[in-house]
PDB file of N, CA and C in Angstrom:
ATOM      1  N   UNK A   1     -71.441-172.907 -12.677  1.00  0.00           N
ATOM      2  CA  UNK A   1     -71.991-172.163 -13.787  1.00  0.00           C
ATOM      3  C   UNK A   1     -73.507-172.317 -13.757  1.00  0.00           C
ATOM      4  N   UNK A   2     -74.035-171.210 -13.468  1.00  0.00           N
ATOM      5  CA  UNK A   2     -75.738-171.185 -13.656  1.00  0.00           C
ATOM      6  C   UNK A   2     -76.488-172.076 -15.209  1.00  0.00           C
ATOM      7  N   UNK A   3     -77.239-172.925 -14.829  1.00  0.00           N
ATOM      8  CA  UNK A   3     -77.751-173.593 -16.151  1.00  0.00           C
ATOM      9  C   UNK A   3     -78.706-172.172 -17.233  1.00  0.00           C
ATOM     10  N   UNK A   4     -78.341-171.140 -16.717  1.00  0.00           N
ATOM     11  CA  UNK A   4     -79.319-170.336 -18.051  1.00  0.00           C
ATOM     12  C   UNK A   4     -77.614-170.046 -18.563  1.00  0.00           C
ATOM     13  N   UNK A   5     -76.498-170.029 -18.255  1.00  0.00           N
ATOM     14  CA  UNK A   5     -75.335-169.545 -18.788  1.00  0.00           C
ATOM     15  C   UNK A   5     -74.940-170.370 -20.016  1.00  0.00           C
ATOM     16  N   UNK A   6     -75.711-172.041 -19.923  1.00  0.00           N
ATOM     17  CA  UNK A   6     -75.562-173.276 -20.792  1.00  0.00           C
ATOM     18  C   UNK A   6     -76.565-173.271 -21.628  1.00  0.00           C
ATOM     19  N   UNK A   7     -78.114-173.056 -21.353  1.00  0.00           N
ATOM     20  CA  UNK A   7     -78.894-172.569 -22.719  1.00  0.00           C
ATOM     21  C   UNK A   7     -78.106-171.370 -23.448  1.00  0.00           C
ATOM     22  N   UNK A   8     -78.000-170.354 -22.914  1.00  0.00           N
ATOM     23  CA  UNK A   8     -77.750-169.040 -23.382  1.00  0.00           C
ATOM     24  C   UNK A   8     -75.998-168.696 -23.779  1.00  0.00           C
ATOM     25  N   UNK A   9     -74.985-168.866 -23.946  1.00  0.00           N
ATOM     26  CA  UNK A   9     -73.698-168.865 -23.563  1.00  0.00           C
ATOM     27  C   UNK A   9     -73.222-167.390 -23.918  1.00  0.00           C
ATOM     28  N   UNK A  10     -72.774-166.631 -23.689  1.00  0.00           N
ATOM     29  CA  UNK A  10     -72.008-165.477 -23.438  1.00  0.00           C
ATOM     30  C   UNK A  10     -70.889-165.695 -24.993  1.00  0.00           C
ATOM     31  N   UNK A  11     -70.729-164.465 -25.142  1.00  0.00           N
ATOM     32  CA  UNK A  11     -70.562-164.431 -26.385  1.00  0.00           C
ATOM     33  C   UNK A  11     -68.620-164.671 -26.192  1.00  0.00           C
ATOM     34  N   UNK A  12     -68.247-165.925 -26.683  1.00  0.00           N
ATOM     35  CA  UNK A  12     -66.929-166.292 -26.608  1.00  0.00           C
ATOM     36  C   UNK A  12     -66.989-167.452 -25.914  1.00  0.00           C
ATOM     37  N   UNK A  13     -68.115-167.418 -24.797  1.00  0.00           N
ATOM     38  CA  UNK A  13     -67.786-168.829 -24.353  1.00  0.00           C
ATOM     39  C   UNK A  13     -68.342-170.464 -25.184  1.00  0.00           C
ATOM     40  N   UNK A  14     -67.670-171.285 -24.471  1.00  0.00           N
ATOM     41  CA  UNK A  14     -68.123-172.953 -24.998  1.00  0.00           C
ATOM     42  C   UNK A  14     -68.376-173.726 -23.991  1.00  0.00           C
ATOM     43  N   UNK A  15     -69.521-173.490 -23.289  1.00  0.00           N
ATOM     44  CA  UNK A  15     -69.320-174.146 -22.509  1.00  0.00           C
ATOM     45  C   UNK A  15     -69.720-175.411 -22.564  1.00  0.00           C
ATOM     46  N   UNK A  16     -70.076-176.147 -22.851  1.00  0.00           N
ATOM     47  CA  UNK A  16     -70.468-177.372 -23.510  1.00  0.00           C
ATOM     48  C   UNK A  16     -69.431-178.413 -24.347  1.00  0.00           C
ATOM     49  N   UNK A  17     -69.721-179.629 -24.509  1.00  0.00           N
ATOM     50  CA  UNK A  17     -69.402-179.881 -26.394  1.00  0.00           C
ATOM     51  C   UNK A  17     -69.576-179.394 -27.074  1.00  0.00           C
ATOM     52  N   UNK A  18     -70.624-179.022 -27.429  1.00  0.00           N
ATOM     53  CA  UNK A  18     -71.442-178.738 -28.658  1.00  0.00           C
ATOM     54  C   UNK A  18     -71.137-176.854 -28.466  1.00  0.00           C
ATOM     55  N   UNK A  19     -70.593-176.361 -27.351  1.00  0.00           N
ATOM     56  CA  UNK A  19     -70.676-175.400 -27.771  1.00  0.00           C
ATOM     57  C   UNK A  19     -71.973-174.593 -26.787  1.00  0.00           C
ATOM     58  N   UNK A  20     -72.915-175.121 -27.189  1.00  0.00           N
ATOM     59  CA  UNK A  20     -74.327-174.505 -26.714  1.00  0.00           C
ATOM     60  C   UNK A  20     -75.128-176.280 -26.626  1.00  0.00           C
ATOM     61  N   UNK A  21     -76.775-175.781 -25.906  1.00  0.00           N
ATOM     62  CA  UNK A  21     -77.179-176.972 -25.769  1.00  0.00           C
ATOM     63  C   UNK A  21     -78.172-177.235 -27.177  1.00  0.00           C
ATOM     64  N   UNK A  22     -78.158-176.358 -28.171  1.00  0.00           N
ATOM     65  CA  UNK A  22     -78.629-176.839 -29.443  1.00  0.00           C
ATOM     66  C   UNK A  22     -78.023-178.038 -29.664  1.00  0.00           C
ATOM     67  N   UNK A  23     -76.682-178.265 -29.914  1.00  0.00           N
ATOM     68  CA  UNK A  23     -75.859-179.010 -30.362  1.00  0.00           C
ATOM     69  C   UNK A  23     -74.961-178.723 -32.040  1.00  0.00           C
ATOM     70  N   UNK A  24     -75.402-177.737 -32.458  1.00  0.00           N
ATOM     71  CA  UNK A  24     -75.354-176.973 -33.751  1.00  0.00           C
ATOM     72  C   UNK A  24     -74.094-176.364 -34.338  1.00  0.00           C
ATOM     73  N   UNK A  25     -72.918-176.549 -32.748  1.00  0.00           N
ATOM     74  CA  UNK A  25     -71.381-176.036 -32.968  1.00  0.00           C
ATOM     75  C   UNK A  25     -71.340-174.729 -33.411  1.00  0.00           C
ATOM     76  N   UNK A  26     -71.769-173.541 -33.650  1.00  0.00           N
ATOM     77  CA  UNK A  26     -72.077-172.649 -33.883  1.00  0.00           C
ATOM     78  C   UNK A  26     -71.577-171.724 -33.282  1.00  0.00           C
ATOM     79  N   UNK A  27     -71.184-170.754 -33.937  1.00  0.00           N
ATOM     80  CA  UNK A  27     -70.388-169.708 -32.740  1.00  0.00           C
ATOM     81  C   UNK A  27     -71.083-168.084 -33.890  1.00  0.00           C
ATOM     82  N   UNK A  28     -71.254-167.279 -33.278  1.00  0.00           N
ATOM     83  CA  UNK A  28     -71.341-166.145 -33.553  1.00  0.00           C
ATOM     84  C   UNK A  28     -70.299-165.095 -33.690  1.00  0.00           C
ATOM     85  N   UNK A  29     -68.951-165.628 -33.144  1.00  0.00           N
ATOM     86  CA  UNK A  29     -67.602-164.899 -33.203  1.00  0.00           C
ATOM     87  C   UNK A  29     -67.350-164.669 -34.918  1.00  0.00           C
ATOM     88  N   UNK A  30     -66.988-163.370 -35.187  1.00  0.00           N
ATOM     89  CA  UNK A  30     -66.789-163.349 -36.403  1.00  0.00           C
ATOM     90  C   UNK A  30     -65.521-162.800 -36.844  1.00  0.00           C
ATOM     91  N   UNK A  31     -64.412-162.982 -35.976  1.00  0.00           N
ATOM     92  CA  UNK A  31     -62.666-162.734 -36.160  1.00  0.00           C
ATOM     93  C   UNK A  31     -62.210-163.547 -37.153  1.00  0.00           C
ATOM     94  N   UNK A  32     -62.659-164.493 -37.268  1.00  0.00           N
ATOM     95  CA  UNK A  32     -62.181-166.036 -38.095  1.00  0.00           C
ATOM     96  C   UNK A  32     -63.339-166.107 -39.231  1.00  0.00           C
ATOM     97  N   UNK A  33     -62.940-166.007 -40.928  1.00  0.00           N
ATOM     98  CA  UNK A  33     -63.824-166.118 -41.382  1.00  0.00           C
ATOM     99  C   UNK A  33     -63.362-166.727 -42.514  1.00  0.00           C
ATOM    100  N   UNK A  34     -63.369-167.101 -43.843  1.00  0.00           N
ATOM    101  CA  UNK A  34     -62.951-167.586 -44.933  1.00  0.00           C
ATOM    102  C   UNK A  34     -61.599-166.408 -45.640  1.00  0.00           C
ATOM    103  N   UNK A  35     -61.646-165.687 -45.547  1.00  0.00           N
ATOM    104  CA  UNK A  35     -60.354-164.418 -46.153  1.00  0.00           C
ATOM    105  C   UNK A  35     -59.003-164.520 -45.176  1.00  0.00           C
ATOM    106  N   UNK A  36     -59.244-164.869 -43.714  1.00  0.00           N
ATOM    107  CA  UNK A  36     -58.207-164.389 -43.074  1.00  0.00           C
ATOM    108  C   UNK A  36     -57.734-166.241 -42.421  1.00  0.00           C
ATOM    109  N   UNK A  37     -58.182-166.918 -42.406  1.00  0.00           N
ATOM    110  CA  UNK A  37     -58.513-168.293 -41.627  1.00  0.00           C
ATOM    111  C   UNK A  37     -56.854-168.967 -42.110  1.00  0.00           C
ATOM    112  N   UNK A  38     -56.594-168.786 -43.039  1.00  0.00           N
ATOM    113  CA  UNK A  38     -55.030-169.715 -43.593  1.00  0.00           C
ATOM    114  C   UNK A  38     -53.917-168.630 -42.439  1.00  0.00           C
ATOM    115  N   UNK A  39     -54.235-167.703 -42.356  1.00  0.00           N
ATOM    116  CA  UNK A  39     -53.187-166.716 -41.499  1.00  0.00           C
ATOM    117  C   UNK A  39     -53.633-167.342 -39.931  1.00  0.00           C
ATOM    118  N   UNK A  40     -54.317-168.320 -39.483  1.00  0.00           N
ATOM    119  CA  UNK A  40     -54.276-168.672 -38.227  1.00  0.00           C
ATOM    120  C   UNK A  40     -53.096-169.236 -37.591  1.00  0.00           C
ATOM    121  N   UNK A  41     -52.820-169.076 -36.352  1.00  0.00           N
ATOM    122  CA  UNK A  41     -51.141-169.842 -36.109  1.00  0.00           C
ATOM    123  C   UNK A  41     -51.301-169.431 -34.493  1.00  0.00           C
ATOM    124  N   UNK A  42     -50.785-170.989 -33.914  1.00  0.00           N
ATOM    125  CA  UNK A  42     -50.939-171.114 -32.636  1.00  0.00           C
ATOM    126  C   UNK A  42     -49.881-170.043 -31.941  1.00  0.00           C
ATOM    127  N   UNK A  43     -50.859-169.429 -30.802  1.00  0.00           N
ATOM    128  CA  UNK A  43     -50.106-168.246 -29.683  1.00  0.00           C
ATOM    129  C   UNK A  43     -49.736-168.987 -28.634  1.00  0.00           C
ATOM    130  N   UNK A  44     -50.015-170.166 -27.953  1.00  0.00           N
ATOM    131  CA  UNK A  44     -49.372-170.545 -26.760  1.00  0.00           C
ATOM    132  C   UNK A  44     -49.453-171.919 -27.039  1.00  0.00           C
ATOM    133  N   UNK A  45     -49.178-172.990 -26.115  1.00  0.00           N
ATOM    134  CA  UNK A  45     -49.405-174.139 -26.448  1.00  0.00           C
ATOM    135  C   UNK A  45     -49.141-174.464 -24.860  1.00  0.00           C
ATOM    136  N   UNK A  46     -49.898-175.446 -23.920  1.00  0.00           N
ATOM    137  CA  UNK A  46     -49.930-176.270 -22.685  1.00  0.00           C
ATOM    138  C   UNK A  46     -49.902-177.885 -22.962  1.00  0.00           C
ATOM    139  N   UNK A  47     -48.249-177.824 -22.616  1.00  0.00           N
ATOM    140  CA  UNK A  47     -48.142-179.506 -22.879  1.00  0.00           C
ATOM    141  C   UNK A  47     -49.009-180.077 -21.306  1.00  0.00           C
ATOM    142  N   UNK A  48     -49.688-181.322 -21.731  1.00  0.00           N
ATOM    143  CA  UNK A  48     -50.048-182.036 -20.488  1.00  0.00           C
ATOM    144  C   UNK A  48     -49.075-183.172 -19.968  1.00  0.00           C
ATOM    145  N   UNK A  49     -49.263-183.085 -18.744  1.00  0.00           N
ATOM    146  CA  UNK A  49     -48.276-184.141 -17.823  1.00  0.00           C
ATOM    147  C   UNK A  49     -48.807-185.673 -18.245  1.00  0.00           C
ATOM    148  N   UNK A  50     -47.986-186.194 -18.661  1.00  0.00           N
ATOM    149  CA  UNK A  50     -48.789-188.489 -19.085  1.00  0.00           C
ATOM    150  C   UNK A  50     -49.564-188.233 -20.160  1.00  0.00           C
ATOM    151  N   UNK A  51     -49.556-187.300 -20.894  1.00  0.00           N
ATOM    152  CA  UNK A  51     -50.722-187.390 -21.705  1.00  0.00           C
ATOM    153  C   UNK A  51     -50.442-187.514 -23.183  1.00  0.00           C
ATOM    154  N   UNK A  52     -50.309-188.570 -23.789  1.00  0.00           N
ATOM    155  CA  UNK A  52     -49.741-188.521 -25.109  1.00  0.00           C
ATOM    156  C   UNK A  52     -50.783-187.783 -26.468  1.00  0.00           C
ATOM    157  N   UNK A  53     -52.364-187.790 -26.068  1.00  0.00           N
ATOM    158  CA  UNK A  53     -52.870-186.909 -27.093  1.00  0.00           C
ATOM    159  C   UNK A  53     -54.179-186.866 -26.167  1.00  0.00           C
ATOM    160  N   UNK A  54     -54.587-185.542 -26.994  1.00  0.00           N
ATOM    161  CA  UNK A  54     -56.126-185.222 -26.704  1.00  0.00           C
ATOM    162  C   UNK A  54     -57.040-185.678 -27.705  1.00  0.00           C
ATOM    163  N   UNK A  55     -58.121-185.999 -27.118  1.00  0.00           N
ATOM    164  CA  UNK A  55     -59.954-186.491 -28.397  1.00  0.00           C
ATOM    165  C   UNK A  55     -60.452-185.469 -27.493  1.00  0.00           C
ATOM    166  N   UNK A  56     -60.287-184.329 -27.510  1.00  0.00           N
ATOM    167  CA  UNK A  56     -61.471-183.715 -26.435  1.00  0.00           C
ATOM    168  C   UNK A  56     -62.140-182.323 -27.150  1.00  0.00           C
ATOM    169  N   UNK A  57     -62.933-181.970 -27.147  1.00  0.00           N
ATOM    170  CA  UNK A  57     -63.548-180.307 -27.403  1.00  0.00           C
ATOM    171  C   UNK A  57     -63.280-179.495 -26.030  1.00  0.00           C
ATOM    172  N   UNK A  58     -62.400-178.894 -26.440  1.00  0.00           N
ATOM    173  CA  UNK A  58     -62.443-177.674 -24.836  1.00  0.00           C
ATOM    174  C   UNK A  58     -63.377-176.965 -24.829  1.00  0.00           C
ATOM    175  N   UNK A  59     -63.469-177.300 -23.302  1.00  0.00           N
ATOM    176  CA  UNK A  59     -64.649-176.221 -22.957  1.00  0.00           C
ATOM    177  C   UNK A  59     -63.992-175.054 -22.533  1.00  0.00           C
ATOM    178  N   UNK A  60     -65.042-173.669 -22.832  1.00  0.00           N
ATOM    179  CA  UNK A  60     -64.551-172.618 -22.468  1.00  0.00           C
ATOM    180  C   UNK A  60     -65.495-172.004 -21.509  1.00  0.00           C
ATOM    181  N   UNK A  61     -65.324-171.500 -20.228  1.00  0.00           N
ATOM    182  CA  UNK A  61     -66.358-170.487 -19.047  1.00  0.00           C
ATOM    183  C   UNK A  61     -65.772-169.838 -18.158  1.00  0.00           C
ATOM    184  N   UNK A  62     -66.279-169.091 -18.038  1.00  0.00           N
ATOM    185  CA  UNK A  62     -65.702-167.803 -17.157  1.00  0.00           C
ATOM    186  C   UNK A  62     -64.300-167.346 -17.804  1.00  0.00           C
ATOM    187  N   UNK A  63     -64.078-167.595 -18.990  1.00  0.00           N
ATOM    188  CA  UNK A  63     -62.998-167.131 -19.500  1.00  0.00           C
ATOM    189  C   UNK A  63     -61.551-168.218 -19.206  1.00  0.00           C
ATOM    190  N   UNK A  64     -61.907-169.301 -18.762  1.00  0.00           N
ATOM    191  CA  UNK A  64     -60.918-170.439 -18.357  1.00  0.00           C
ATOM    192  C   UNK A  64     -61.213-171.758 -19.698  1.00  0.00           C
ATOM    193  N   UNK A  65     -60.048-172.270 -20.207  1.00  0.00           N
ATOM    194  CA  UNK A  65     -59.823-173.078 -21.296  1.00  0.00           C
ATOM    195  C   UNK A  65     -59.983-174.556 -20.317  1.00  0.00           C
ATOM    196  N   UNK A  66     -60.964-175.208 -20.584  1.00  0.00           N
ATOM    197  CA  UNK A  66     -60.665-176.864 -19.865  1.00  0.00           C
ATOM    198  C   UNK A  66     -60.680-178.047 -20.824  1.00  0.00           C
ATOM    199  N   UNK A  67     -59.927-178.582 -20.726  1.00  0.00           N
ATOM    200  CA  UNK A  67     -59.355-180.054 -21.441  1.00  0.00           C
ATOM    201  C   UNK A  67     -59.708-181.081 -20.496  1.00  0.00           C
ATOM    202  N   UNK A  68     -59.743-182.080 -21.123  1.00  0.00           N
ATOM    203  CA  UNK A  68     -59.860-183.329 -19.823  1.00  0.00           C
ATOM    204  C   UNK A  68     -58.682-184.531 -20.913  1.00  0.00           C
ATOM    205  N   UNK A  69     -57.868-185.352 -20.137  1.00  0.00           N
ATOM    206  CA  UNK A  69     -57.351-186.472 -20.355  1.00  0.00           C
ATOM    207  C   UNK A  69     -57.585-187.355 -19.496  1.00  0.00           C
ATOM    208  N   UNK A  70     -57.639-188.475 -20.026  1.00  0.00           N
ATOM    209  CA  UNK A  70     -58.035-189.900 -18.774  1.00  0.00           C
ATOM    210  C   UNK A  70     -58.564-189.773 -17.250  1.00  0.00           C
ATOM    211  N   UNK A  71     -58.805-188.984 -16.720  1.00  0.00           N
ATOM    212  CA  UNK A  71     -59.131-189.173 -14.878  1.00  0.00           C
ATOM    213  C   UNK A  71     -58.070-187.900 -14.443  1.00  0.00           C
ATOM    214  N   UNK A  72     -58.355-186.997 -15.331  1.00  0.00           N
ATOM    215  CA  UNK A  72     -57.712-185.616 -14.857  1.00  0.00           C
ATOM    216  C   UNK A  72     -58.197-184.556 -15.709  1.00  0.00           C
ATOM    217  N   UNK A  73     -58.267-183.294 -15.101  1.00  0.00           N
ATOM    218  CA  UNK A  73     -59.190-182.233 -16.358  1.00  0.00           C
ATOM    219  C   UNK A  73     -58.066-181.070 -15.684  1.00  0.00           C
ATOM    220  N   UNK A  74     -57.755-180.310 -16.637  1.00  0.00           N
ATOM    221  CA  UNK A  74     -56.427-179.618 -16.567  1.00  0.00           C
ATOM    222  C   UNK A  74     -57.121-177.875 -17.159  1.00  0.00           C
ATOM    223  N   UNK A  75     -57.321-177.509 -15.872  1.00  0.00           N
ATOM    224  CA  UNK A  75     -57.746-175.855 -16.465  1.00  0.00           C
ATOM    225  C   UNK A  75     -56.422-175.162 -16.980  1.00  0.00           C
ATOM    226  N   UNK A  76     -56.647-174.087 -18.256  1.00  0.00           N
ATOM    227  CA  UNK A  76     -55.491-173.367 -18.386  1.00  0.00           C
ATOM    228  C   UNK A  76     -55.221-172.509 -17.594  1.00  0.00           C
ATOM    229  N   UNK A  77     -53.703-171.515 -17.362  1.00  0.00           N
ATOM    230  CA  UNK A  77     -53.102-170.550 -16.695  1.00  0.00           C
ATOM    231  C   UNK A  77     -53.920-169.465 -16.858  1.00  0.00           C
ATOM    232  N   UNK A  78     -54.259-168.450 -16.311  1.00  0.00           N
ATOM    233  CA  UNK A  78     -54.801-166.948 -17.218  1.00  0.00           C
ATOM    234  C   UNK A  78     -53.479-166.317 -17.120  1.00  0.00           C
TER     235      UNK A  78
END
């Protein structure tokens, strides 16, 4: 991933922790807002192999979901 893609991030992606390198968590997506947010409800779910829980912020780039657990980082399916 080009480092102007990590100042700048494309609108949907995370690529970071934080999201962006402000650190500010901030997203400009505006699907999810205070009126509709209680109607949220999980569409897929990827159990991990040994992994009894996640502490992680997924990152999101190039349109790929990444998680990391202990000494393994597990991209999602498209």
């Amino acid at each position: 991933m080009p480092f102007a893609d990590l100042v700048d991030p494309k609108r949907g992606e995370w690529p970071t922790y934080h999201g962006s390198l402000s650190g500010n968590r901030y997203s400009p997506l505006n699907q999810i807002h205070a009126g509709n947010v209680a109607q949220l409800a999980p569409q897929w779910l990827f159990p991990i192999p040994n992994s009894r829980r996640l502490e992680v912020t997924p990152v999101v780039a190039g349109g790929v979901v990444y998680v990391t657990t202990a000494n393994e980082l597990m991209p999602s399916i498209r």
